[in-house]
C-alpha atoms as a PDB file:
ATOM      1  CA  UNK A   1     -43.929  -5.402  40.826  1.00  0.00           C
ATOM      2  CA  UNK A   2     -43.822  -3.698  37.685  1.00  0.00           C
ATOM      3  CA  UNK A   3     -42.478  -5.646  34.692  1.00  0.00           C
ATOM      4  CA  UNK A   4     -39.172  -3.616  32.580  1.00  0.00           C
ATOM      5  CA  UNK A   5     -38.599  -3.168  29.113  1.00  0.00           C
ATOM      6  CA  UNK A   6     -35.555  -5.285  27.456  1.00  0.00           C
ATOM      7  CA  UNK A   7     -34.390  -5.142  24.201  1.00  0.00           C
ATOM      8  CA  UNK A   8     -35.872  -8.162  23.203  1.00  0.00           C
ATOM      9  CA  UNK A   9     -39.261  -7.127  23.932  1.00  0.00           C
ATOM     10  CA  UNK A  10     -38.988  -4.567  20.724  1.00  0.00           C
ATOM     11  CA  UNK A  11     -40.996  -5.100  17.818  1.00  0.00           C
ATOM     12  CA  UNK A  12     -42.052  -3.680  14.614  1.00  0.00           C
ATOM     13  CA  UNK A  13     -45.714  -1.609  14.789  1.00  0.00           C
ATOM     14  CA  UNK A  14     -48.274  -4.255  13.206  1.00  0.00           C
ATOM     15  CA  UNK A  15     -48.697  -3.865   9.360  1.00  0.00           C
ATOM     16  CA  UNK A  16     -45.524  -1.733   9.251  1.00  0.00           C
ATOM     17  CA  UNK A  17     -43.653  -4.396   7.365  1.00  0.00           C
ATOM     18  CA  UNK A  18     -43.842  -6.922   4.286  1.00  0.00           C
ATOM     19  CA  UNK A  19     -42.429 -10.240   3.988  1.00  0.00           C
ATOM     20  CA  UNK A  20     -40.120 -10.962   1.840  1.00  0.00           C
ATOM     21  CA  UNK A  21     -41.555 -12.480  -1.460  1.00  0.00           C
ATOM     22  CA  UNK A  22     -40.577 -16.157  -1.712  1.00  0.00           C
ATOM     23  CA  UNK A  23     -40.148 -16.922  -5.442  1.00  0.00           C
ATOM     24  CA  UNK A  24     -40.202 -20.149  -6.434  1.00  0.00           C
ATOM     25  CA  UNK A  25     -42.145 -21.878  -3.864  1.00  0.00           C
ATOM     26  CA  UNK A  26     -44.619 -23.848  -5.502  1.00  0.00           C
ATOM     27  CA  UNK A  27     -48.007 -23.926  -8.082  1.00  0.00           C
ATOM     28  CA  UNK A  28     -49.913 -22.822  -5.007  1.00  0.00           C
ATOM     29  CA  UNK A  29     -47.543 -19.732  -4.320  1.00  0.00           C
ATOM     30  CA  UNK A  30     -48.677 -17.636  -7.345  1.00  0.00           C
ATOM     31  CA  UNK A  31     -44.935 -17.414  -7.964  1.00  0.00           C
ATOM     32  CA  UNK A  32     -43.938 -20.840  -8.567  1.00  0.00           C
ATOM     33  CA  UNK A  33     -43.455 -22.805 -12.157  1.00  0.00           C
ATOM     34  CA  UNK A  34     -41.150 -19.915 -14.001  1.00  0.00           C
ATOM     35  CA  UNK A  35     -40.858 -17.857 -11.261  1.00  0.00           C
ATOM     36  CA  UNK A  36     -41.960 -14.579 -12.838  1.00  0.00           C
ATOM     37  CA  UNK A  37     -39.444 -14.955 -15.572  1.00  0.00           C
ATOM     38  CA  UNK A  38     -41.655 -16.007 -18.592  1.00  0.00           C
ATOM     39  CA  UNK A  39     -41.146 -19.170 -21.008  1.00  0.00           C
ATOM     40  CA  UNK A  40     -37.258 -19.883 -21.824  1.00  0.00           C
ATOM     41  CA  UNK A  41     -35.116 -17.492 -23.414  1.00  0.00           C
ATOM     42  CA  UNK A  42     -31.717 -15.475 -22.337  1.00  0.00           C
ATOM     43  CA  UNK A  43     -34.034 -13.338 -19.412  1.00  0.00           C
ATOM     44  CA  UNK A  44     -34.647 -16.740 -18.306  1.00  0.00           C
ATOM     45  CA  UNK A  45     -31.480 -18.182 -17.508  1.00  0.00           C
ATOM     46  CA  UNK A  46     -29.461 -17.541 -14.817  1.00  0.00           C
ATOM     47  CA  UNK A  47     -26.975 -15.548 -14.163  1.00  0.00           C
ATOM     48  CA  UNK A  48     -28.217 -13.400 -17.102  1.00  0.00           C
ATOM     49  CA  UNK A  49     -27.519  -9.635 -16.636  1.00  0.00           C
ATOM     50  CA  UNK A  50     -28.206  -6.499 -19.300  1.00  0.00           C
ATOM     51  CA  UNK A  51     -24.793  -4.310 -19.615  1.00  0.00           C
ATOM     52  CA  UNK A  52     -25.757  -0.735 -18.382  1.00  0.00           C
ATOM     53  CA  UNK A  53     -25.220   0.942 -21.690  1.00  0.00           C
ATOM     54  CA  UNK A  54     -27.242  -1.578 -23.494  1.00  0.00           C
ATOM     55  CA  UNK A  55     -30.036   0.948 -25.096  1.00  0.00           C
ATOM     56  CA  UNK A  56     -32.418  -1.851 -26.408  1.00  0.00           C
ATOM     57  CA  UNK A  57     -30.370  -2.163 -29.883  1.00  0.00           C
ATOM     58  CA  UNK A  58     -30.249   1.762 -29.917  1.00  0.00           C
ATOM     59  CA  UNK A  59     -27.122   3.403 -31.148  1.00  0.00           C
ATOM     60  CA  UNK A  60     -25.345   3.722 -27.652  1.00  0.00           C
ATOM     61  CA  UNK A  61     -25.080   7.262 -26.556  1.00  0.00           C
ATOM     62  CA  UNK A  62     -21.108   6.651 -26.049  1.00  0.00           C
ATOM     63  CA  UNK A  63     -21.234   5.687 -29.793  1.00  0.00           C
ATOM     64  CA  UNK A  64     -22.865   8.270 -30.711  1.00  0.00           C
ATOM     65  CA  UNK A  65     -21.345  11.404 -29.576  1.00  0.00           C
ATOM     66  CA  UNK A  66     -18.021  12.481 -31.017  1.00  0.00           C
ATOM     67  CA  UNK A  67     -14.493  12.003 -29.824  1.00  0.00           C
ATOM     68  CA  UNK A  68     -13.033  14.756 -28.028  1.00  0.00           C
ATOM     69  CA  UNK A  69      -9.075  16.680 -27.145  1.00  0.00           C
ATOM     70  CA  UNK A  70      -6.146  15.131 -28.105  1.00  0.00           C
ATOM     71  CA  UNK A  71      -3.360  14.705 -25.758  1.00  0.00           C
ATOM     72  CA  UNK A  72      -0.226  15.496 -27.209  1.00  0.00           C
ATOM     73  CA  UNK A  73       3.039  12.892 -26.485  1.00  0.00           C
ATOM     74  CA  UNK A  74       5.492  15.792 -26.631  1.00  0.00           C
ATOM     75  CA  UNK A  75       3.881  17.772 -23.419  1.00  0.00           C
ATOM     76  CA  UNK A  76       5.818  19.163 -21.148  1.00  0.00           C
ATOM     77  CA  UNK A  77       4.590  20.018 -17.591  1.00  0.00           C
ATOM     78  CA  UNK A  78       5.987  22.414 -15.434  1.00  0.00           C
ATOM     79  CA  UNK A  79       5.677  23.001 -11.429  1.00  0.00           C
ATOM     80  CA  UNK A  80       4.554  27.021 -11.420  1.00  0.00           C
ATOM     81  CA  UNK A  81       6.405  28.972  -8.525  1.00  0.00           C
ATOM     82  CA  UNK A  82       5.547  32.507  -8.038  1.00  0.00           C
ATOM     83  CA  UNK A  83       7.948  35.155  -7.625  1.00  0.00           C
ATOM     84  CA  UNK A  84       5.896  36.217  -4.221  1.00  0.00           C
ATOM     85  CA  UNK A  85       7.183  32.621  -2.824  1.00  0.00           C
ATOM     86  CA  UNK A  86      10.847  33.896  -3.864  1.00  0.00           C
ATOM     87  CA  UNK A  87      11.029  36.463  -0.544  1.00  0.00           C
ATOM     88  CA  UNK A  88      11.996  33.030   1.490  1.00  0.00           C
ATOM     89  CA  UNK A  89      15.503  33.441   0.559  1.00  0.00           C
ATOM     90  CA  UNK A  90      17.992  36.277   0.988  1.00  0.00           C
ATOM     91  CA  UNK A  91      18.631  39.182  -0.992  1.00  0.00           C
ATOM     92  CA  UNK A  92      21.740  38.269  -3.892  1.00  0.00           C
ATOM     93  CA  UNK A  93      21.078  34.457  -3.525  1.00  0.00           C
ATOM     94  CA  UNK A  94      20.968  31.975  -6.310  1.00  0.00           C
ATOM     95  CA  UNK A  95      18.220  30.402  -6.482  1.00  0.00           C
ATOM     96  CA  UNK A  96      17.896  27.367  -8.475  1.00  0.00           C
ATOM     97  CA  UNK A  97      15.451  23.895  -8.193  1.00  0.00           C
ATOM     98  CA  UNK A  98      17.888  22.757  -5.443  1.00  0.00           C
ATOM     99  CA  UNK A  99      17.702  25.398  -3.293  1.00  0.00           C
ATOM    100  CA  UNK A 100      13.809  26.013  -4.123  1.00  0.00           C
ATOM    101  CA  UNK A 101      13.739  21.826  -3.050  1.00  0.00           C
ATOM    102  CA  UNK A 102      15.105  22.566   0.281  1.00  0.00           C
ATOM    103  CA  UNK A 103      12.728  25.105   1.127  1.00  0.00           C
ATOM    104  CA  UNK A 104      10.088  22.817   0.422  1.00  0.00           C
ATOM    105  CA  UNK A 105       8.172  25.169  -2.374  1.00  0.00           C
ATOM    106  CA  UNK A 106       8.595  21.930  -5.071  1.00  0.00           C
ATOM    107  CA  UNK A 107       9.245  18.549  -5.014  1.00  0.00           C
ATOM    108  CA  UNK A 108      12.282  18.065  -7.264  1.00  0.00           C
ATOM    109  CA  UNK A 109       9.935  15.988  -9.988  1.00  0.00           C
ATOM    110  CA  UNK A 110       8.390  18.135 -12.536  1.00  0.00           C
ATOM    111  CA  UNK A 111      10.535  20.936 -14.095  1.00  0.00           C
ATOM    112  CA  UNK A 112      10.051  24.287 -12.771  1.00  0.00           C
ATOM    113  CA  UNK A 113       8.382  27.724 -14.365  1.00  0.00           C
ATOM    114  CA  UNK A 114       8.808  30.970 -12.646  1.00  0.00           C
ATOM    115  CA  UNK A 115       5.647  32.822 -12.775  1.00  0.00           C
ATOM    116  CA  UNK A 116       4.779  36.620 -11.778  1.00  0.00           C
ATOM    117  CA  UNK A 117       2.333  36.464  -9.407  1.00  0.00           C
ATOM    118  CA  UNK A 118       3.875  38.874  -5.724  1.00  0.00           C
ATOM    119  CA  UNK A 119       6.124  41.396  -5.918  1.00  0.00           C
ATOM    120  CA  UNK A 120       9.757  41.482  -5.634  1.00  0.00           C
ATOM    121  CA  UNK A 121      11.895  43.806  -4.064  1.00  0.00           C
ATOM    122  CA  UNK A 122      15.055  41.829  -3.735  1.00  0.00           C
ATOM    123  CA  UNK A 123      17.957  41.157  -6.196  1.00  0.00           C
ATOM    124  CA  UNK A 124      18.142  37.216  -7.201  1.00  0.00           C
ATOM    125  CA  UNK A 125      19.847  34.939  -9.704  1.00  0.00           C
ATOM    126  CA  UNK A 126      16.940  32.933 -10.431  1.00  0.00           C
ATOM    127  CA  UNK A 127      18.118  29.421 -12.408  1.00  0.00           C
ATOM    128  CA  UNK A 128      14.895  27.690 -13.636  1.00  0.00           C
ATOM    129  CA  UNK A 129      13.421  25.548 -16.781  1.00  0.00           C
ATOM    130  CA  UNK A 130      10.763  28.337 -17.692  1.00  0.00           C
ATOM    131  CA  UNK A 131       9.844  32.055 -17.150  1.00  0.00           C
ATOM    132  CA  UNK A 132       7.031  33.513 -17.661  1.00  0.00           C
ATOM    133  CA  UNK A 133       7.458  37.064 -19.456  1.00  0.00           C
ATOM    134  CA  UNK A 134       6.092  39.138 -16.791  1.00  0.00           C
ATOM    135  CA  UNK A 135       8.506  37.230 -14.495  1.00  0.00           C
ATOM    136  CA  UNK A 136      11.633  37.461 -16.087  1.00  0.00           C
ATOM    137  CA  UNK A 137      10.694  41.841 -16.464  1.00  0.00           C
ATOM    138  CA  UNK A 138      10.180  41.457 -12.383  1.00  0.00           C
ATOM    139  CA  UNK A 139      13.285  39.477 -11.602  1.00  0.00           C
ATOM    140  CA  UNK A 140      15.314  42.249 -13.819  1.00  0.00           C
ATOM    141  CA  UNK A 141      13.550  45.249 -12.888  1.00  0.00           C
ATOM    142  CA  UNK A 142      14.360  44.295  -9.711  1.00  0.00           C
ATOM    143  CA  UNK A 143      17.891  44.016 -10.483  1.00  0.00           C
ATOM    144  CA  UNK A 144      18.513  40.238 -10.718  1.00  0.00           C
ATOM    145  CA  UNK A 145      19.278  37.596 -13.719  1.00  0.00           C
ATOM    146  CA  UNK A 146      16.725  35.156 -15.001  1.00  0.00           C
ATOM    147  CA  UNK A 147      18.777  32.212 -16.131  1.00  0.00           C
ATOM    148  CA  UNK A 148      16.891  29.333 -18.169  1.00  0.00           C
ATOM    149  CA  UNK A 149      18.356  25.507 -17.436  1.00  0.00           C
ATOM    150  CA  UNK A 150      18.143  23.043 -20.127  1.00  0.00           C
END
């Protein structure tokens, strides 16, 4: 009867694998004494480690390129809605962040800027923080009021 294959009679193909070098093992090793690490000094020790930036007492390349932007404290970010996104609600409606909140096109955190990307073809009353000047001529020309909140 013919003998079957388990799991445990798997093995690596001779030769296809090294042994882990044991450091520290003894004159007789070839890697025993210092270990591979010299005579004294920090590289010695352990737990020494080299910082990655350390450049071998080179100027450090984050040192030596120039600081770049500025970021200005006074910044004010706004949520961008599109007048395309503005078909949602009926034609004469007012349509400020509250309503634009329930419809789920912002979030209610950042203030909002009415930009001019769609078309328009309804009359609105359009309350909002910010209006782009291609949006404001869009909501007008298309008969509506472009109201800026404070």
């Amino acid at each position: 009867m013919k003998k079957r294959m388990s799991i445990g009679d798997l093995a690596p193909a001779d030769n296809s694998r090294f042994s882990k070098k044991r450091i520290g093992r003894g004159i007789g090793s070839g890697i025993g004494k210092t270990s591979g690490k010299g005579h004294k000094g920090q590289k010695a020790r352990s737990g020494w480690s080299m910082p990655t930036s350390f450049e071998g007492g080179q100027m450090p390349l984050v040192r030596r390129l120039p600081k770049a932007g500025f970021n200005s404290p006074f910044r004010v970010e706004y949520k961008g809605v599109n007048i395309g996104l503005l078909v949602r609600f009926d034609a004469g409606a007012v349509i400020d962040p509250e309503a634009l909140k329930q419809k789920g096109i912002v979030d209610g955190r950042l203030p909002i800027k009415i930009l001019a990307k769609g078309t328009l073809d309804r009359k609105f009353t359009v309350k909002a923080h910010a209006f782009s000047d291609a949006a404001k001529k869009a909501i007008e020309t298309a008969g509506g009021t472009a109201e800026i909140l404070k």
